[in-house]
Protein backbone atom coordinates (compact mmCIF):
# COMPACT_ATOMS: atom_id res chain seq x y z
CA UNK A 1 -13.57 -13.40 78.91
CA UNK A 2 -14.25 -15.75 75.87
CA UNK A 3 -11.96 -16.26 73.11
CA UNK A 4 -12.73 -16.46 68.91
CA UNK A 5 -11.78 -19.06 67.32
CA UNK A 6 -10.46 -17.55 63.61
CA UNK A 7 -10.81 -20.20 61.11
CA UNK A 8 -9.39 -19.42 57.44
CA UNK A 9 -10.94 -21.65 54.96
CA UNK A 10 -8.69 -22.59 52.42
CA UNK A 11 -8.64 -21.68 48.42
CA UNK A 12 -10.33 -24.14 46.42
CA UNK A 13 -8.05 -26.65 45.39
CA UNK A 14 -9.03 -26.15 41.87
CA UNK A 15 -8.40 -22.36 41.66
CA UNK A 16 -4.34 -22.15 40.61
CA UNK A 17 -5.02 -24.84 38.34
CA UNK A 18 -7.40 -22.36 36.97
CA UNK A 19 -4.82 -19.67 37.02
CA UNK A 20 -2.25 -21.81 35.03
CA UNK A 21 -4.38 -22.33 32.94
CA UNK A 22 -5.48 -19.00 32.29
CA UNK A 23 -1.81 -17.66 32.27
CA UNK A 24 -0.84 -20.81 29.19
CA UNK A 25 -3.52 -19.42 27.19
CA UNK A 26 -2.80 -15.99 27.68
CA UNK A 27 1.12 -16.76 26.32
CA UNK A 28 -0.68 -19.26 23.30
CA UNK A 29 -2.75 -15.98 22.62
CA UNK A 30 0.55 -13.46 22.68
CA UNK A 31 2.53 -16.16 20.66
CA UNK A 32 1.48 -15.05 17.26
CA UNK A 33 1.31 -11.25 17.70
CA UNK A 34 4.95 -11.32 18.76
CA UNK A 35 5.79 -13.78 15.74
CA UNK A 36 4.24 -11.78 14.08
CA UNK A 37 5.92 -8.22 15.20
CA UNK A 38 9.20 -10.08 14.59
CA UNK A 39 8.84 -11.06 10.73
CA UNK A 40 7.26 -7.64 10.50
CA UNK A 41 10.16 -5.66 12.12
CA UNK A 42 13.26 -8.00 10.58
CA UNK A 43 11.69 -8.31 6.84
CA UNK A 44 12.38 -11.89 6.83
CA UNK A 45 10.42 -13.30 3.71
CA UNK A 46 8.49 -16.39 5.12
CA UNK A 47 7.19 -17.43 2.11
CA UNK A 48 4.18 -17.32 -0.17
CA UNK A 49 1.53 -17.19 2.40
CA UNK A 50 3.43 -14.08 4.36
CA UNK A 51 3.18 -12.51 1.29
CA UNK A 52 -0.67 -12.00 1.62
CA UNK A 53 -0.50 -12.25 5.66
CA UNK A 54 1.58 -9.14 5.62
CA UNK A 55 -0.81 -6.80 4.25
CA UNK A 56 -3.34 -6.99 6.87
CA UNK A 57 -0.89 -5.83 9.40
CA UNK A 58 -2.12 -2.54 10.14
CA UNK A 59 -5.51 -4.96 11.43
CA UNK A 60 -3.29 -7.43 13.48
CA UNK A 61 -1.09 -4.44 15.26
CA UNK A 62 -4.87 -3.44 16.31
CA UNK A 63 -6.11 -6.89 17.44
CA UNK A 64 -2.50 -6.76 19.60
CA UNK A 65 -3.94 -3.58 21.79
CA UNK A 66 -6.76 -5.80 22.26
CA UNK A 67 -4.85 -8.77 23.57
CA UNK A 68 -2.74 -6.72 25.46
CA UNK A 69 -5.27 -4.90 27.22
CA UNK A 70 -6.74 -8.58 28.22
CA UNK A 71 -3.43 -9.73 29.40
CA UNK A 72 -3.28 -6.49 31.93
CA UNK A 73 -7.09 -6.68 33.15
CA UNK A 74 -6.28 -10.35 34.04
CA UNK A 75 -3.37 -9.10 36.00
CA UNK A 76 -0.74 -11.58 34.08
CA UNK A 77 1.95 -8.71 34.06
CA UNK A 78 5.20 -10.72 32.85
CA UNK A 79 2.51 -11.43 29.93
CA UNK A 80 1.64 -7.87 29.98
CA UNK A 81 5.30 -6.46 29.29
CA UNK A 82 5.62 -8.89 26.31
CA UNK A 83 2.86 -7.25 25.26
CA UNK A 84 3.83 -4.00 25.59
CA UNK A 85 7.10 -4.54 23.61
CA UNK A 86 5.10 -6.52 20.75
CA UNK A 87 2.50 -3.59 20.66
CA UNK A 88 5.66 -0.97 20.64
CA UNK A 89 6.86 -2.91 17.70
CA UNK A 90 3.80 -2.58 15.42
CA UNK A 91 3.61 0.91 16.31
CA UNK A 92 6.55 1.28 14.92
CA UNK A 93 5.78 -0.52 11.74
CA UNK A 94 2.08 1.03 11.41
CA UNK A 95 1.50 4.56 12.93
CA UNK A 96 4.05 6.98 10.86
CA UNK A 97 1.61 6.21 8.18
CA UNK A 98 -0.97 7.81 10.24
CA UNK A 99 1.14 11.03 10.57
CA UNK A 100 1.82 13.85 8.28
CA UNK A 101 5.80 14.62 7.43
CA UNK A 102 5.89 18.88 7.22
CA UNK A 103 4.74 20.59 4.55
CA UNK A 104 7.67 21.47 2.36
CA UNK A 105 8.27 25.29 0.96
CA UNK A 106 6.30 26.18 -1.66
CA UNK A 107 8.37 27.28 -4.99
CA UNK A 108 7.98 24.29 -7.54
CA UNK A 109 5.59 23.46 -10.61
CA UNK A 110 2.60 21.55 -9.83
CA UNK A 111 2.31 17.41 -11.12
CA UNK A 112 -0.87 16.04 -10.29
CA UNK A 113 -0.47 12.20 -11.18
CA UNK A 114 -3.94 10.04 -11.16
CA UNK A 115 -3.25 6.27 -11.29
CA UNK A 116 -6.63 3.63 -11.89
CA UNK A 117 -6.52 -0.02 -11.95
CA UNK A 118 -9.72 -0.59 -14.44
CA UNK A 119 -10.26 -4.42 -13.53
CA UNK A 120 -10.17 -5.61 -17.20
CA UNK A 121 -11.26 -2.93 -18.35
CA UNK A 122 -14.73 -3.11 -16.66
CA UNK A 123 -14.29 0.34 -15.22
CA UNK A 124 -16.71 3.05 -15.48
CA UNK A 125 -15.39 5.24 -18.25
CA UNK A 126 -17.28 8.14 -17.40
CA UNK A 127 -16.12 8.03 -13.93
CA UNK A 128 -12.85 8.12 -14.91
CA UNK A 129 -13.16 11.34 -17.47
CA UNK A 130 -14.74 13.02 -14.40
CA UNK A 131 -11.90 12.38 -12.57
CA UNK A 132 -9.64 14.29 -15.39
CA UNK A 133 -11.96 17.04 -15.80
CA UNK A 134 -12.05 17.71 -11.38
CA UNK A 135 -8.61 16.77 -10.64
CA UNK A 136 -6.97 17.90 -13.72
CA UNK A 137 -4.08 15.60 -13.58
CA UNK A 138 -1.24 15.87 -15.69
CA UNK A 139 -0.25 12.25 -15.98
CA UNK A 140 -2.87 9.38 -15.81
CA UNK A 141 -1.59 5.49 -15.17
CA UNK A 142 -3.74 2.88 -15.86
CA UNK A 143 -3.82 -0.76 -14.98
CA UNK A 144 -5.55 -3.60 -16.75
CA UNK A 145 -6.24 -1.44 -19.93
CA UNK A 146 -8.14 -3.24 -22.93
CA UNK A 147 -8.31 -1.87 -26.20
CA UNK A 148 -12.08 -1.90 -25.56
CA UNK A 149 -11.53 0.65 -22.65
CA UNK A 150 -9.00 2.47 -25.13
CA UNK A 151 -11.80 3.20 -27.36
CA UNK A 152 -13.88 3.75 -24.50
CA UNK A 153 -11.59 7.06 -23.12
CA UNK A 154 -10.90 7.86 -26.84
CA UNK A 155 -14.51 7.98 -27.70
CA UNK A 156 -14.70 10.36 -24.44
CA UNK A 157 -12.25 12.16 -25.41
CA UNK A 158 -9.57 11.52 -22.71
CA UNK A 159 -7.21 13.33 -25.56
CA UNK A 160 -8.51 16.54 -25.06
CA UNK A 161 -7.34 16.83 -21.66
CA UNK A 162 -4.30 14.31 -22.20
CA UNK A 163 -3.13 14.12 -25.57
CA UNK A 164 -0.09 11.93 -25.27
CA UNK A 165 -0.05 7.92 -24.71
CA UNK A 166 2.34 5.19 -24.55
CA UNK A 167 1.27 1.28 -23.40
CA UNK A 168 0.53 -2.08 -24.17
CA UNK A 169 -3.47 -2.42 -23.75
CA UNK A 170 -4.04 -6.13 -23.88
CA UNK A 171 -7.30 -8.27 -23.49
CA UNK A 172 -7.54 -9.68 -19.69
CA UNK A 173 -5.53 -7.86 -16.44
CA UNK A 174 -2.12 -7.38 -18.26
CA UNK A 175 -2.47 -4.64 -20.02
CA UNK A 176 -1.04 -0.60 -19.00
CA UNK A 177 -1.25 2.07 -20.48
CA UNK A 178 0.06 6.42 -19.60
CA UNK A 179 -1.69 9.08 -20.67
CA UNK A 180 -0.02 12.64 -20.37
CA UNK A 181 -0.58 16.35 -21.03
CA UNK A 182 2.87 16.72 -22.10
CA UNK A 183 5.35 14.32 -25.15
CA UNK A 184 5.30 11.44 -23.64
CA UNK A 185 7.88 8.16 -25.54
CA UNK A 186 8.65 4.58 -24.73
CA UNK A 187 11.46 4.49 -22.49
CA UNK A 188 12.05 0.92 -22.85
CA UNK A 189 10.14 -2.45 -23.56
CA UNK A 190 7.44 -2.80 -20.41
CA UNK A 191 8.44 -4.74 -17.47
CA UNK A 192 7.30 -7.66 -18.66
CA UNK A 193 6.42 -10.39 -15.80
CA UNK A 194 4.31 -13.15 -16.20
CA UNK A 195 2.35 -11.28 -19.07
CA UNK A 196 1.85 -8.06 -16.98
CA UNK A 197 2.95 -5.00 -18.70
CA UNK A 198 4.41 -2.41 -17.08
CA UNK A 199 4.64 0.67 -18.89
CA UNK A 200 7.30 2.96 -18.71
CA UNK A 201 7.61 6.51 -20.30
CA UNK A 202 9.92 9.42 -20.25
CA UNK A 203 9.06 13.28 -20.30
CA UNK A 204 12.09 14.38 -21.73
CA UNK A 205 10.83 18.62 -21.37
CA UNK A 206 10.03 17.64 -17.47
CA UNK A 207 12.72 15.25 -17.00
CA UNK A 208 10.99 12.73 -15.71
CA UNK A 209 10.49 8.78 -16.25
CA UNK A 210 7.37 7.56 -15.12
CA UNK A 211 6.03 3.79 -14.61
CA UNK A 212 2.18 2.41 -14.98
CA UNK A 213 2.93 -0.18 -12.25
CA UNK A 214 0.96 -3.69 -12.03
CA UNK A 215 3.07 -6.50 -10.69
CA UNK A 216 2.12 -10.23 -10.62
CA UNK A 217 -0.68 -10.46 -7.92
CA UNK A 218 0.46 -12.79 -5.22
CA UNK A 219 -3.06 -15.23 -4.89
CA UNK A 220 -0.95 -18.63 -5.86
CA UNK A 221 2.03 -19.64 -4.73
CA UNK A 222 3.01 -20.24 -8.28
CA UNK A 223 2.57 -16.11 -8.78
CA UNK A 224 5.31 -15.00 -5.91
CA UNK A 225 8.22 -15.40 -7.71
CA UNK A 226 6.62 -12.99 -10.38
CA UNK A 227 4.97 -11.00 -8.31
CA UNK A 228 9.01 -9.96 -6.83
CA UNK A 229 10.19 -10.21 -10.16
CA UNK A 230 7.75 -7.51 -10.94
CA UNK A 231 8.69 -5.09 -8.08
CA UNK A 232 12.25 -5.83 -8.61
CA UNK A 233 12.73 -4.45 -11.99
CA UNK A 234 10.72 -1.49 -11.27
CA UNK A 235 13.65 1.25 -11.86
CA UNK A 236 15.06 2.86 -8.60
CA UNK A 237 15.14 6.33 -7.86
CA UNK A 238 18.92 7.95 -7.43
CA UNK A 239 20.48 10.32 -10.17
CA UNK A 240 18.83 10.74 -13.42
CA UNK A 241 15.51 11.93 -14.48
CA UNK A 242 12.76 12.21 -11.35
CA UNK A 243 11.24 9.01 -11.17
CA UNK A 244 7.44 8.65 -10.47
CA UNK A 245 6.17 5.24 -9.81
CA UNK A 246 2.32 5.09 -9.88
CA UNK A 247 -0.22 1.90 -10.31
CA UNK A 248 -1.51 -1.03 -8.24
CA UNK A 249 1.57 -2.44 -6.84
CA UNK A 250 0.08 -5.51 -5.24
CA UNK A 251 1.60 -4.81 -1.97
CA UNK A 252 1.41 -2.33 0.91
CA UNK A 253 4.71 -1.14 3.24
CA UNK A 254 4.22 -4.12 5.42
CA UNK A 255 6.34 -5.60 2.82
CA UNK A 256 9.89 -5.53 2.85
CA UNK A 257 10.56 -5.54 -0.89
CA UNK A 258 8.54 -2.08 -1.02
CA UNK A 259 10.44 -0.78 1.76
CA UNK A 260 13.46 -1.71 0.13
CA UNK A 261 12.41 0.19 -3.16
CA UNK A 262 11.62 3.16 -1.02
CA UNK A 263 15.15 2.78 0.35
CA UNK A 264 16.53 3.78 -2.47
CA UNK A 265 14.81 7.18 -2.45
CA UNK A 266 11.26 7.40 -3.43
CA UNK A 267 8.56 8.55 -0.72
CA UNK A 268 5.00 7.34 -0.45
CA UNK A 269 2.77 9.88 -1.42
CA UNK A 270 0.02 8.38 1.02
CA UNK A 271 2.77 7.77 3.93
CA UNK A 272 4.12 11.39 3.77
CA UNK A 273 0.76 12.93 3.41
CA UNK A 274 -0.84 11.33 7.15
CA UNK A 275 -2.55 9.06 4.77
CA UNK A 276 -1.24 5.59 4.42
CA UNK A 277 -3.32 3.49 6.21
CA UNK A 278 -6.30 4.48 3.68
CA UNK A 279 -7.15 1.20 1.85
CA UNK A 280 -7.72 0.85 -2.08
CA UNK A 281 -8.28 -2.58 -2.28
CA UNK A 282 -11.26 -4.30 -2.24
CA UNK A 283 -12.60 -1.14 -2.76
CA UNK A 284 -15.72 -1.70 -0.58
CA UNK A 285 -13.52 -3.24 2.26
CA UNK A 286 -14.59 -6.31 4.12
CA UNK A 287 -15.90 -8.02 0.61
CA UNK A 288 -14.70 -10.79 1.32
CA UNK A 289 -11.49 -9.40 3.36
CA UNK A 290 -10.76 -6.00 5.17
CA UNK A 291 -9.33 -3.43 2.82
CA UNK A 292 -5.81 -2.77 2.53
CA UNK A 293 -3.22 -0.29 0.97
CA UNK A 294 -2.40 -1.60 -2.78
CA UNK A 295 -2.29 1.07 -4.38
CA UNK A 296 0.35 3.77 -4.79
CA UNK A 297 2.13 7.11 -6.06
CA UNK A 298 5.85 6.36 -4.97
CA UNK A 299 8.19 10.03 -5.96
CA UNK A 300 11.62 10.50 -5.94
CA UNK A 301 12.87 12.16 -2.83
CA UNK A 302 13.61 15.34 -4.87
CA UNK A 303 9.76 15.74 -5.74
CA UNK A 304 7.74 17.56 -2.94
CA UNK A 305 4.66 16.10 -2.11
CA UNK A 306 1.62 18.66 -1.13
CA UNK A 307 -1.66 16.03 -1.08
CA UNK A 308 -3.17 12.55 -1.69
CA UNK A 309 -5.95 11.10 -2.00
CA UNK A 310 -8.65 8.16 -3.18
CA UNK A 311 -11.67 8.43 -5.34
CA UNK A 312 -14.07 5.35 -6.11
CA UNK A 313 -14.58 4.31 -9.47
CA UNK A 314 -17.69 2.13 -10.39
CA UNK A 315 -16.51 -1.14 -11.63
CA UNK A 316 -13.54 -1.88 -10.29
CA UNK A 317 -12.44 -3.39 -6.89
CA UNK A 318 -9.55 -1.06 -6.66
CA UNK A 319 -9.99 2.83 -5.75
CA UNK A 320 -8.26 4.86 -7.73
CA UNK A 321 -5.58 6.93 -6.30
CA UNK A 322 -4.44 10.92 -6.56
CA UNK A 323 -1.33 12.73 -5.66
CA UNK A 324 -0.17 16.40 -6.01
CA UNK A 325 3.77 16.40 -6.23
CA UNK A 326 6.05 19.25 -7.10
CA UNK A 327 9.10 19.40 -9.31
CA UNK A 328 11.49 21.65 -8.15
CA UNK A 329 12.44 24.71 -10.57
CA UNK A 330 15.74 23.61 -11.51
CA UNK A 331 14.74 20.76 -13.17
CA UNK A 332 13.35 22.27 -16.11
C-alpha cells in the first residue's frame, strides 16, 4: 500500500494584487460613462465645454457597450451591473432616434420644407437649384446667406420655383434668408443674437409662421450665452399659427435646451422619421471630428410628418436637410 502525497502550490503572491488592480481600472474606466449618462439623463447644464461634449453622445453611449462588454469578459460583475444601468441609460437617451413613430393617416396637404446652411455663402448654387427642381419644396431656409449668393439663386432663377422672400442676407455667417412658393411677410425683426439673424416669416393663406434658424455656434466660451439666447427666443409651438422651425440649430437632442423647445410641442422631423442619428455636420464626418446631428426641421405637433432626409451640397460643411410634413385640412 503506498500513500500520495497531494501538494497544492499556492497562487502567486502577486496575482490579487493584479486583480485589484485590474478591478480599480475597470471602475476609473466606468467613471466617466456613468458621469456621463447622469448629466445626459438629468439635463444639468455643466457649462461651456458640455455644450460641445454633449453632441457626440450618440458615439460615447457606443464606446459604453464596449466598456461594458470588457467589464463582463473580465468577470468584474458588480462592475458589470453598473454598466448595464449606465448602458440602459444612454439607450434611453439615443435609440428612439433610431426608430420610426407610425405613420399617421393620410388626409392633409403636402409641405415639403428644404433648409441649407451655405457656409458664407460658399455653397454650390447649382446644387442647391437642383435640389428645388427634384424635391420641389415649398419653403426653402437658408443659413449664412450673402447678397453674393442672393444674386447667385436670383441669377438661377430660384424665383421661378419660389417666388416669395423675406431675410437679412449679410456678408460673413449671419445672414438668413426664406424663400417660399406662397406670400410670404416679416413677422417680426429677426432673432437677433450676437449678429446672427434669424428670420422669421408668416404664411398668412397656410397659417403658418416659419423660422430660418442659425443660433450662436458654441466654439468659445464667450459664444454660450448667445448661442442659448439664440434657441431661447426661437418662438414655441402651442396655439396660433403652425410653427415650423427649420435651419442649423447648432445643437442636437443631447441637449436639454432643444428638448425643452420640443417640450413645448414641436417634433423632430429626423427623430419621428427612424432618422435622427443621421449627422449633418461636418458634412464629410470625421474631418476633424465625427459627424453629428445639427441640423433640423422641428413641426408643431399638429403637422404630420411622412419623410426626411439629407442631401450633400458642395461647399459647405453642413448637409442640407429635407422634410415632408402635412398640414391638416382644417387649417386652411
Amino acid at each position: 500500500m503506498t500513500t500520495e502525497t497531494i501538494s497544492s502550490t499556492p497562487p502567486p503572491a502577486g496575482r490579487p494584487r493584479r486583480r485589484r488592480w485590474i478591478t480599480a481600472l475597470i471602475w476609473i474606466m466606468m467613471v466617466p460613462f456613468a458621469a456621463w449618462a447622469v448629466l445626459r439623463t438629468t439635463g444639468w447644464d455643466a457649462g461651456f465645454r458640455w455644450i460641445q461634449l454633449a453632441a457626440f453622445t450618440p458615439y460615447v453611449a457606443a464606446a459604453s457597450v464596449v466598456a461594458l462588454l470588457l467589464t463582463l469578459s473580465l468577470r468584474r460583475w458588480t462592475a458589470g451591473v453598473a454598466g448595464l444601468v449606465v448602458m440602459g441609460a444612454f439607450a434611453w437617451a439615443v435609440l428612439p432616434r433610431a426608430f420610426a413613430d407610425p405613420a399617421p393617416e393620410p388626409g392633409g396637404t403636402a409641405l415639403r420644407v428644404l433648409a441649407a446652411n451655405l457656409a458664407r455663402g460658399a455653397a454650390d448654387t447649382k446644387t442647391i437649384m437642383d435640389l428645388v427642381v427634384r424635391l420641389k419644396p415649398d419653403i426653402l431656409t437658408l443659413q449664412e446667406l450673402t447678397p453674393e449668393a442672393v444674386e447667385r439663386l436670383e441669377e438661377a432663377g430660384i424665383r421661378k420655383a419660389l417666388p416669395h422672400m423675406v431675410g437679412e442676407p449679410t456678408p460673413g455667417v449671419w445672414g438668413s434668408g426664406i424663400y417660399a412658393r406662397f406670400p410670404l411677410r416679416a413677422d417680426q425683426a429677426a432673432l437677433n443674437y450676437g449678429n446672427f439673424r434669424q428670420s422669421v416669416a408668416v404664411a398668412p393663406e397656410q397659417n403658418l409662421q416659419i423660422v430660418s434658424v442659425h443660433p450662436c455656434a458654441p466654439r468659445f466660451d464667450y459664444k454660450a450665452t448667445c448661442w442659448a439666447q439664440g434657441l431661447r427666443e426661437l418662438p414655441k409651438a402651442g396655439a396660433g399659427p403652425y410653427r415650423i422651425l427649420a435651419g442649423d440649430f447648432n445643437a442636437t437632442l443631447d441637449h436639454a435646451i432643444m428638448r425643452d423647445l420640443l417640450a413645448t410641442g414641436y417634433r423632430d422631423a429626423a427623430d419621428v422619421t427612424g432618422r435622427g442619428l443621421i449627422p449633418t455636420w461636418p458634412q464629410q464626418g470625421w474631418e476633424p471630428v465625427p459627424g453629428v446631428a445639427l441640423d433640423h426641421v422641428f413641426a408643431d405637433a399638429r403637422l404630420a410628418i411622412r419623410s426626411f432626409g439629407v442631401h450633400r451640397v458642395p461647399g459647405t460643411d453642413h448637409r442640407s436637410v429635407f422634410a415632408e410634413l402635412e398640414i391638416p385640412r382644417t387649417a386652411r
